[in-house]
C-alpha atoms as a PDB file:
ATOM      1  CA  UNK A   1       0.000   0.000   0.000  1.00  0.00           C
ATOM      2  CA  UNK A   2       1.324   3.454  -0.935  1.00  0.00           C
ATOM      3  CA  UNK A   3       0.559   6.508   0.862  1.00  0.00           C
ATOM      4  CA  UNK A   4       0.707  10.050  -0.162  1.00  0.00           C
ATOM      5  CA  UNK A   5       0.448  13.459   1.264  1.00  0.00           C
ATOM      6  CA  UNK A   6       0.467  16.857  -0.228  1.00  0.00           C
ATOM      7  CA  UNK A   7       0.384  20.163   2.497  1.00  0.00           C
ATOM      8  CA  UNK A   8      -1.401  22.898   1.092  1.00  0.00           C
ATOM      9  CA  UNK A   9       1.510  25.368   2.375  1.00  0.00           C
ATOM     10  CA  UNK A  10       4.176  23.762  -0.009  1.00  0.00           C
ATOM     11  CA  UNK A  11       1.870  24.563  -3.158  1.00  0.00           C
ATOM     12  CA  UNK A  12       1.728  27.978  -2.098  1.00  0.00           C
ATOM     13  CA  UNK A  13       4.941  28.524  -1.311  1.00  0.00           C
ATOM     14  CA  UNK A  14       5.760  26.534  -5.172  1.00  0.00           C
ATOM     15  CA  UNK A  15       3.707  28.983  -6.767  1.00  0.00           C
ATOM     16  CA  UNK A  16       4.516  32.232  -5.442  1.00  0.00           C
ATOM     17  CA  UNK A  17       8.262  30.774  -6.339  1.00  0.00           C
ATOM     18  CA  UNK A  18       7.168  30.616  -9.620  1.00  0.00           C
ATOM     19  CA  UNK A  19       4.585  34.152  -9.588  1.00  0.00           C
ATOM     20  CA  UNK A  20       7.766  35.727  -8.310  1.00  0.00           C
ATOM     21  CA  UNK A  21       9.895  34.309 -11.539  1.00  0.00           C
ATOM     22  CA  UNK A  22       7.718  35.308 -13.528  1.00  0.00           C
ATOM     23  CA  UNK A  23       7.353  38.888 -12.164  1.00  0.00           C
ATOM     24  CA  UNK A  24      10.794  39.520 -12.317  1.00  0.00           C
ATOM     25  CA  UNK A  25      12.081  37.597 -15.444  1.00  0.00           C
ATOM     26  CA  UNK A  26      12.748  41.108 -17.183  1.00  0.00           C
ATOM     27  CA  UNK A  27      15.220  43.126 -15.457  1.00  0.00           C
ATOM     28  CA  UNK A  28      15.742  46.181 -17.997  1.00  0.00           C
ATOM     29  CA  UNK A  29      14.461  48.477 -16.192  1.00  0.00           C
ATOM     30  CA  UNK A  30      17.149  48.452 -13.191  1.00  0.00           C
ATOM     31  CA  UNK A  31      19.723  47.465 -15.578  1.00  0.00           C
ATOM     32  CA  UNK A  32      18.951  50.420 -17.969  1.00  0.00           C
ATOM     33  CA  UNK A  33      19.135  52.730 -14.444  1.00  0.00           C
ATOM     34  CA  UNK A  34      22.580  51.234 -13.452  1.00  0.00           C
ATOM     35  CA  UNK A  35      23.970  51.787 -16.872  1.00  0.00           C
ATOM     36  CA  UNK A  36      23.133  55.250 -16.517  1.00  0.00           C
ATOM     37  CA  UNK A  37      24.954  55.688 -12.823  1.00  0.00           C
ATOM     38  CA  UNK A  38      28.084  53.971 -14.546  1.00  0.00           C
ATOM     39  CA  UNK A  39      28.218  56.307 -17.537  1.00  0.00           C
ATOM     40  CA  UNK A  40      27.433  58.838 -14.871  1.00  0.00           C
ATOM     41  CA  UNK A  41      30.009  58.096 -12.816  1.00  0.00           C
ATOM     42  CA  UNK A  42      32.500  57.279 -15.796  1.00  0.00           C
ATOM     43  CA  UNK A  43      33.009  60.787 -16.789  1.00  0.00           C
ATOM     44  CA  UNK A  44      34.130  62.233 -13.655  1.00  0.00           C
ATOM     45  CA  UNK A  45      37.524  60.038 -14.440  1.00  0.00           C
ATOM     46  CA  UNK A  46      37.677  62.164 -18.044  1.00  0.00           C
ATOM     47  CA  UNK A  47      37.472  65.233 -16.162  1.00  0.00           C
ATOM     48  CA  UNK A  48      40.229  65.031 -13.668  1.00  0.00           C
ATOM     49  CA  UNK A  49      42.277  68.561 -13.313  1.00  0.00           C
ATOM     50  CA  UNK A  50      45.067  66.692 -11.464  1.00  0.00           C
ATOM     51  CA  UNK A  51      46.581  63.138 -11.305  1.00  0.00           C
ATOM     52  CA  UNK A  52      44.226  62.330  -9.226  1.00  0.00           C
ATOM     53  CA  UNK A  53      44.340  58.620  -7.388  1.00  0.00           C
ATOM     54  CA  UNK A  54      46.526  57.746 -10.331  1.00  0.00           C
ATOM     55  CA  UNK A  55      50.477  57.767 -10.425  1.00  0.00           C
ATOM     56  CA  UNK A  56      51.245  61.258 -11.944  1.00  0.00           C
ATOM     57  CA  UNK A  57      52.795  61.486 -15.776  1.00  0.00           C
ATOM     58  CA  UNK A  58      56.738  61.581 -15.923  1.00  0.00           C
ATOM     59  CA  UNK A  59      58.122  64.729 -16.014  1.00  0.00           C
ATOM     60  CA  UNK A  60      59.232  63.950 -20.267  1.00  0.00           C
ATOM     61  CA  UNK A  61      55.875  62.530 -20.671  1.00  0.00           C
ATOM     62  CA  UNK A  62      54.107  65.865 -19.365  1.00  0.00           C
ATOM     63  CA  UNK A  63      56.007  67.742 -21.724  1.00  0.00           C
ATOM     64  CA  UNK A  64      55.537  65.675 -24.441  1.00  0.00           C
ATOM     65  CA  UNK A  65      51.822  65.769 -23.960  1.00  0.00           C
ATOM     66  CA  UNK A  66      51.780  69.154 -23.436  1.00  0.00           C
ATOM     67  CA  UNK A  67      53.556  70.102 -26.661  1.00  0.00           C
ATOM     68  CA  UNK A  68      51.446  67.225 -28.581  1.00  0.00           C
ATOM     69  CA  UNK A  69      47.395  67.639 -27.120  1.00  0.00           C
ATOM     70  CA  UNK A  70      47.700  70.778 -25.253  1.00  0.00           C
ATOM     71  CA  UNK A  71      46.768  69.831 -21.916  1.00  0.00           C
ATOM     72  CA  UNK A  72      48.582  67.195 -19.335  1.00  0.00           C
ATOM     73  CA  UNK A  73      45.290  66.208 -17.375  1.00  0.00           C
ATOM     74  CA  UNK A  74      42.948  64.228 -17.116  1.00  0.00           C
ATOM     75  CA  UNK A  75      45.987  61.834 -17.423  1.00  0.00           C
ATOM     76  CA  UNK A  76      44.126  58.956 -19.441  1.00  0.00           C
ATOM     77  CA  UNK A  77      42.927  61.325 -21.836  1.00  0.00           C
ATOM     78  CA  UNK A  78      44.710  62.357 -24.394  1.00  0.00           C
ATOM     79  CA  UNK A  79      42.470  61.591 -28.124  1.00  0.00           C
ATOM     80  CA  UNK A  80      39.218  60.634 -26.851  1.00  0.00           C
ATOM     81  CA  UNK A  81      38.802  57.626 -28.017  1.00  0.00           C
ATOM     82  CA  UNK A  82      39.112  56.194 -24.363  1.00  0.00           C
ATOM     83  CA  UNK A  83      36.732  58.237 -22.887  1.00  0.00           C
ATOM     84  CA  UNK A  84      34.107  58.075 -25.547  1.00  0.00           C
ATOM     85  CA  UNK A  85      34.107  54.096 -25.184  1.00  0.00           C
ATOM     86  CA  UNK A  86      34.206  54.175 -21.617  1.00  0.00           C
ATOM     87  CA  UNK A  87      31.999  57.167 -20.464  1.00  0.00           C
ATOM     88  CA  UNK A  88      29.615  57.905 -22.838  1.00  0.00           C
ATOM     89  CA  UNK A  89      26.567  54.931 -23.394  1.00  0.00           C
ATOM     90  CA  UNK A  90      26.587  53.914 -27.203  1.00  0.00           C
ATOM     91  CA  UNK A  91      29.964  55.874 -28.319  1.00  0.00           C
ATOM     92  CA  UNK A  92      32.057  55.465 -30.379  1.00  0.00           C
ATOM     93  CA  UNK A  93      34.486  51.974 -28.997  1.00  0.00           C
ATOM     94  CA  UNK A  94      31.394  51.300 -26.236  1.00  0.00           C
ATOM     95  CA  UNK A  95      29.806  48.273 -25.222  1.00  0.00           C
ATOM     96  CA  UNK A  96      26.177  48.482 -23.966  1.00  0.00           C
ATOM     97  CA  UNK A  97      23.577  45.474 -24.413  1.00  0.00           C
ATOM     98  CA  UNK A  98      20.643  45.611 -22.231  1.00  0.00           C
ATOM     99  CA  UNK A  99      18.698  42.558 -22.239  1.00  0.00           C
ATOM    100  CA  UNK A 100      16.323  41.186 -19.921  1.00  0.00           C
ATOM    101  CA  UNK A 101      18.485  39.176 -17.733  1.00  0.00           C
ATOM    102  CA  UNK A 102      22.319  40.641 -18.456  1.00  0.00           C
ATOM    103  CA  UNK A 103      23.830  43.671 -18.575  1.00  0.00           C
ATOM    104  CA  UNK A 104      26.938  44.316 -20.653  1.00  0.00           C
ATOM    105  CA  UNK A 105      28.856  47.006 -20.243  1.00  0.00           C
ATOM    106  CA  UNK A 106      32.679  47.740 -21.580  1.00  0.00           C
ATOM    107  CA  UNK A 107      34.513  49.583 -23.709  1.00  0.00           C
ATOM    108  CA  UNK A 108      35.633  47.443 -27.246  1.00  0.00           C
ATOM    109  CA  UNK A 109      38.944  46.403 -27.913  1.00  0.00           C
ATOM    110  CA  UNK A 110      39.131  46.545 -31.313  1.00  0.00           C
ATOM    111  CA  UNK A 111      38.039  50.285 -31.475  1.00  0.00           C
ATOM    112  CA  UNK A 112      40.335  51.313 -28.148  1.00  0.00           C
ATOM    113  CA  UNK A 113      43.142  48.311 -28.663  1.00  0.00           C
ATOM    114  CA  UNK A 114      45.343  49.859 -25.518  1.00  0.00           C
ATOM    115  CA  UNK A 115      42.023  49.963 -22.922  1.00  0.00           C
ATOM    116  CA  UNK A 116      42.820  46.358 -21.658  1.00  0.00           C
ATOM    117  CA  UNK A 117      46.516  47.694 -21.064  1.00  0.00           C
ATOM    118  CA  UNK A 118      45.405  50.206 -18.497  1.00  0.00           C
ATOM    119  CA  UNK A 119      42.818  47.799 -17.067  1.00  0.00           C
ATOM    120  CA  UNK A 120      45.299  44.989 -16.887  1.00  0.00           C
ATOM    121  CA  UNK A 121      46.812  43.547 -13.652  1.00  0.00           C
ATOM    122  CA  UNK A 122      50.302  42.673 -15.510  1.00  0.00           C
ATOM    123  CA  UNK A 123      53.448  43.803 -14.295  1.00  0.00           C
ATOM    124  CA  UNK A 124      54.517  46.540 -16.846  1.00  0.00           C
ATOM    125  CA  UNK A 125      57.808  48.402 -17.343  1.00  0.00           C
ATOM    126  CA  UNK A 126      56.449  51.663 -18.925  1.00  0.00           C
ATOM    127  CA  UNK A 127      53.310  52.889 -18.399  1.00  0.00           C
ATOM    128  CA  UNK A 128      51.769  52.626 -14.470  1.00  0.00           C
ATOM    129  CA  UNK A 129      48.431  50.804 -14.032  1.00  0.00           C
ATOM    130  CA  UNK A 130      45.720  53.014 -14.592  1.00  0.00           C
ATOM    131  CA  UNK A 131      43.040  50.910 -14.397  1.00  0.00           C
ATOM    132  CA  UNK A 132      39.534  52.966 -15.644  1.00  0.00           C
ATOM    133  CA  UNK A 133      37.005  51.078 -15.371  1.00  0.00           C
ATOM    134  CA  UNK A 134      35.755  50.306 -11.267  1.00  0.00           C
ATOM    135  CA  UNK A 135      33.308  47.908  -9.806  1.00  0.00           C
ATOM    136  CA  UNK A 136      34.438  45.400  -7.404  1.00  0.00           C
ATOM    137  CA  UNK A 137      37.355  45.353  -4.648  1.00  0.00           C
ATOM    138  CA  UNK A 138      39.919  47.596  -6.754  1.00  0.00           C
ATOM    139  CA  UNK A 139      38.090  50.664  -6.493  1.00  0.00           C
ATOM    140  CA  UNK A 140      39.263  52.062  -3.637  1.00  0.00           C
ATOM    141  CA  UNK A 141      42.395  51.603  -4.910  1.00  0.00           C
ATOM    142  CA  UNK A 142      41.822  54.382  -8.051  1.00  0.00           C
ATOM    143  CA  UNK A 143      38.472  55.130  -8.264  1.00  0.00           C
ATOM    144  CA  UNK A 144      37.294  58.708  -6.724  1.00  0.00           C
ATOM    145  CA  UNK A 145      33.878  59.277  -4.769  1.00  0.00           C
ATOM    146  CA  UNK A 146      32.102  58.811  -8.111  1.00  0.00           C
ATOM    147  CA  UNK A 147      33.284  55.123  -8.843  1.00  0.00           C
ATOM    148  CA  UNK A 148      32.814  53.760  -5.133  1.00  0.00           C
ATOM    149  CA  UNK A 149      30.481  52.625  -3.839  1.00  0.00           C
ATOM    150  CA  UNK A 150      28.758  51.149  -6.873  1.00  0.00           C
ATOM    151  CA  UNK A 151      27.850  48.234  -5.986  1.00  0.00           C
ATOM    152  CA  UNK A 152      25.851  49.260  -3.201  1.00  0.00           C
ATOM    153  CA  UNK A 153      24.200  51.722  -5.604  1.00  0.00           C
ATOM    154  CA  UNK A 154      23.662  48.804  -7.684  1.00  0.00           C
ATOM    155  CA  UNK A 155      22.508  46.723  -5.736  1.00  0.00           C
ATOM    156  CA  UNK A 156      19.812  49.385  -3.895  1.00  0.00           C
ATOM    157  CA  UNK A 157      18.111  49.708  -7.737  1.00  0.00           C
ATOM    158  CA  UNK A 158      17.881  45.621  -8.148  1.00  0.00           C
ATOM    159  CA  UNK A 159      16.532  45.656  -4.800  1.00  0.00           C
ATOM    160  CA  UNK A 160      14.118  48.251  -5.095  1.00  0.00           C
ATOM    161  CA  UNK A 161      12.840  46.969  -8.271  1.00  0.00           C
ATOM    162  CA  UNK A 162      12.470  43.874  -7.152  1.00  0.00           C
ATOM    163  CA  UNK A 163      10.921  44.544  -3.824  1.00  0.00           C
ATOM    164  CA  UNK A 164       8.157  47.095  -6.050  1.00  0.00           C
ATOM    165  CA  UNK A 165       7.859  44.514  -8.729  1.00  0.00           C
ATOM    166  CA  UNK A 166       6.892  41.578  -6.482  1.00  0.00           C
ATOM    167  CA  UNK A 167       4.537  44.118  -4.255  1.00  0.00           C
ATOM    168  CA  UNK A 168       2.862  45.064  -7.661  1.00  0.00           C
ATOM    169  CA  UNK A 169       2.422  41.289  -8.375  1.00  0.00           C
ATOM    170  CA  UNK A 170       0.831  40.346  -5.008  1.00  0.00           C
ATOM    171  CA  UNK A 171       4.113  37.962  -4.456  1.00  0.00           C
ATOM    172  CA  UNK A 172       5.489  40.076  -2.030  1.00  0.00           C
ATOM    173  CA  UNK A 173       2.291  41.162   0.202  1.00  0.00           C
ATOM    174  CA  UNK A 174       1.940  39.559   3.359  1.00  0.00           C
ATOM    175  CA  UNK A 175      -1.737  38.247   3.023  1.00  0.00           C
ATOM    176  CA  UNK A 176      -4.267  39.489   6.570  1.00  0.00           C
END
């Protein structure tokens, strides 16, 4: 003889699982609004008056810019093409997808072929690590007010979103 049971809480608890999946399978809304705070937050790095957090230019290399661009800082400016890719949301060299469930964001290095120099960890004789791009640990490293912190930005829009999403849905009201 078999016996089976079924408790009426598990089902519940199964389908607002799956109410709550559903109501939150499409997140380009909060991706859309973090792009925004990075490209935000991106151009503060292209405005720098000073070295900044970075090691300063050599004192031949700040002549040599001078002479050549006109201007010594920001230091990882010197062209554009860097800061177009990395600060400015569908520029020239920039990577932005938004799709439901990823976010991509980057700068393209086949348009800016010396960006993954700067952001590279390698040891390297010549030019310092100037790393431009800041999410995780490194920032504090670099990265000015703008860049830190992120994360917890970030993080505060997914959970928002997700907390108003599942409210709007019913999944996240506690029922009387």
């Amino acid at each position: 003889m078999f016996t089976s049971y079924s408790v009426d809480n598990d089902k519940q608890f199964r389908n607002a699982l799956k109410k709550a999946g559903k109501a939150t399978d499409d997140l380009r809304i909060p991706f859309t609004l973090i792009a925004a705070d990075f490209y935000r937050s991106q151009k503060s790095i292209f405005q720098l008056k000073s070295p900044g957090l970075y090691p300063d230019l050599s004192d031949g290399y700040k002549q040599k810019k001078q002479k050549e661009v006109g201007f010594l800082y920001p230091i990882l400016k010197k062209n554009g093409y860097l800061e177009a890719a990395a600060s400015v949301q569908f520029g020239p060299g920039n990577i932005t997808r938004i799709q439901s469930r990823q976010l991509d964001l980057g700068v393209d290095e086949k348009a800016v072929p010396y960006a993954i120099y700067h952001q590279s960890d390698e040891p390297r004789k010549v030019i310092p690590l100037r790393k431009f791009l800041f999410i995780g640990p490194e920032a504090p490293r670099f990265a000015n007010s703008e860049q830190q912190g992120r994360m917890e930005r970030w993080m505060g829009i997914l959970d928002g979103f997700m907390t108003q999403t599942l409210n709007d849905s019913g999944v996240g009201k506690a029922k009387a």
